[in-house]
Protein backbone atom coordinates (compact mmCIF):
# COMPACT_ATOMS: atom_id res chain seq x y z
CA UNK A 1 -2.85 5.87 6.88
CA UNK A 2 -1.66 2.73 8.01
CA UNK A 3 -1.27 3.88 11.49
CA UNK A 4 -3.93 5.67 11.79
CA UNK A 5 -6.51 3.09 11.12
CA UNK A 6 -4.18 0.05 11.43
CA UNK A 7 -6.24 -2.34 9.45
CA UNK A 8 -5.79 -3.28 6.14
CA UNK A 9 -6.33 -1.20 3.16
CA UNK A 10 -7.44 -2.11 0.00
CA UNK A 11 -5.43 0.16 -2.41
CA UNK A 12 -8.55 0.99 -4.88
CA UNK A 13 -10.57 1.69 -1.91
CA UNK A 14 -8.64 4.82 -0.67
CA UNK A 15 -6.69 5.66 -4.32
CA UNK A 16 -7.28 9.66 -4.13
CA UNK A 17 -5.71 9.40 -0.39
CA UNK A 18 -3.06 7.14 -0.77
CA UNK A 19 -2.29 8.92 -4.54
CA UNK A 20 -3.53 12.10 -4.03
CA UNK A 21 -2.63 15.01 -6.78
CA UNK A 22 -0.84 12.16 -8.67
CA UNK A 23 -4.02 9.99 -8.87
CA UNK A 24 -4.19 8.55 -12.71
CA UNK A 25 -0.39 9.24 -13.04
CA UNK A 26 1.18 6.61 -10.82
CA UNK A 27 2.07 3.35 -13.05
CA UNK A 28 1.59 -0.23 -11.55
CA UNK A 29 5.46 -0.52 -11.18
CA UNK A 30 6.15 2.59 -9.03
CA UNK A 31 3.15 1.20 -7.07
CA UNK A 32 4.70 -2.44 -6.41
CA UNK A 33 8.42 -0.55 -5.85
CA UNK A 34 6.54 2.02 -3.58
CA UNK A 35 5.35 -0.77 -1.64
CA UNK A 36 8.14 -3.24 -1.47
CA UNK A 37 10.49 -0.19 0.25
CA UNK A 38 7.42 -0.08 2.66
CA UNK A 39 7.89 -3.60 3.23
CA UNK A 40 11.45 -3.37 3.57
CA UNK A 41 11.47 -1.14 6.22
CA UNK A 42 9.02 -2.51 8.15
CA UNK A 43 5.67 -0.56 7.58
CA UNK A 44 4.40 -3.61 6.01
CA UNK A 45 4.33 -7.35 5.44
CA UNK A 46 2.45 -7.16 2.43
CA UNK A 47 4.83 -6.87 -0.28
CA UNK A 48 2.13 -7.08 -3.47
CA UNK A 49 4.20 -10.01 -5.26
CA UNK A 50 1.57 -12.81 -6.40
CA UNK A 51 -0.88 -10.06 -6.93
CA UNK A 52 -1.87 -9.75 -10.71
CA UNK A 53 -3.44 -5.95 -10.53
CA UNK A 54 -2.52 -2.93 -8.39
CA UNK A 55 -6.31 -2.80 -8.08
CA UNK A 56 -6.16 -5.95 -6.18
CA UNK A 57 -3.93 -4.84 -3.76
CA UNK A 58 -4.65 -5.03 -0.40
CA UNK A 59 -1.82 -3.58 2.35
CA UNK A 60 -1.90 -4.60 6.00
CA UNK A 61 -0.07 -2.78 9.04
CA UNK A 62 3.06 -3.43 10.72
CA UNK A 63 4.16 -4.35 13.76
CA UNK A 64 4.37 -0.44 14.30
CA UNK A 65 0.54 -0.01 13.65
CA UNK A 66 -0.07 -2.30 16.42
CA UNK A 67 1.40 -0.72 18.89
């Protein structure tokens, strides 16, 4: 999703895309672990530390999603 729209996307905005069938199953923790391995390779520089809620959330593109 990331590099198809490559602009930042608010996590509650697009939760039945970026969740899909497992939409209501997904705890907060697997969410901030899903994203820091995102982070860590690269997809992302957000890495949703500092960030109270998953609903709060917002993830921005990587360097890959600009080019």
């Amino acid at each position: 999703m990331l590099l198809r729209t490559r602009r930042p996307v608010k996590m509650v905005d697009r939760t039945l895309e970026i969740f899909g069938s497992y939409y209501g199953q997904v705890t907060e923790p697997v969410v901030r672990r899903a994203l820091q391995l995102l982070h860590k390779e690269g997809k992302t520089p957000s890495t949703g530390v500092g960030v109270r809620r998953t609903r709060e959330i917002v993830v921005y593109p990587g360097r890959q999603a600009a080019a």
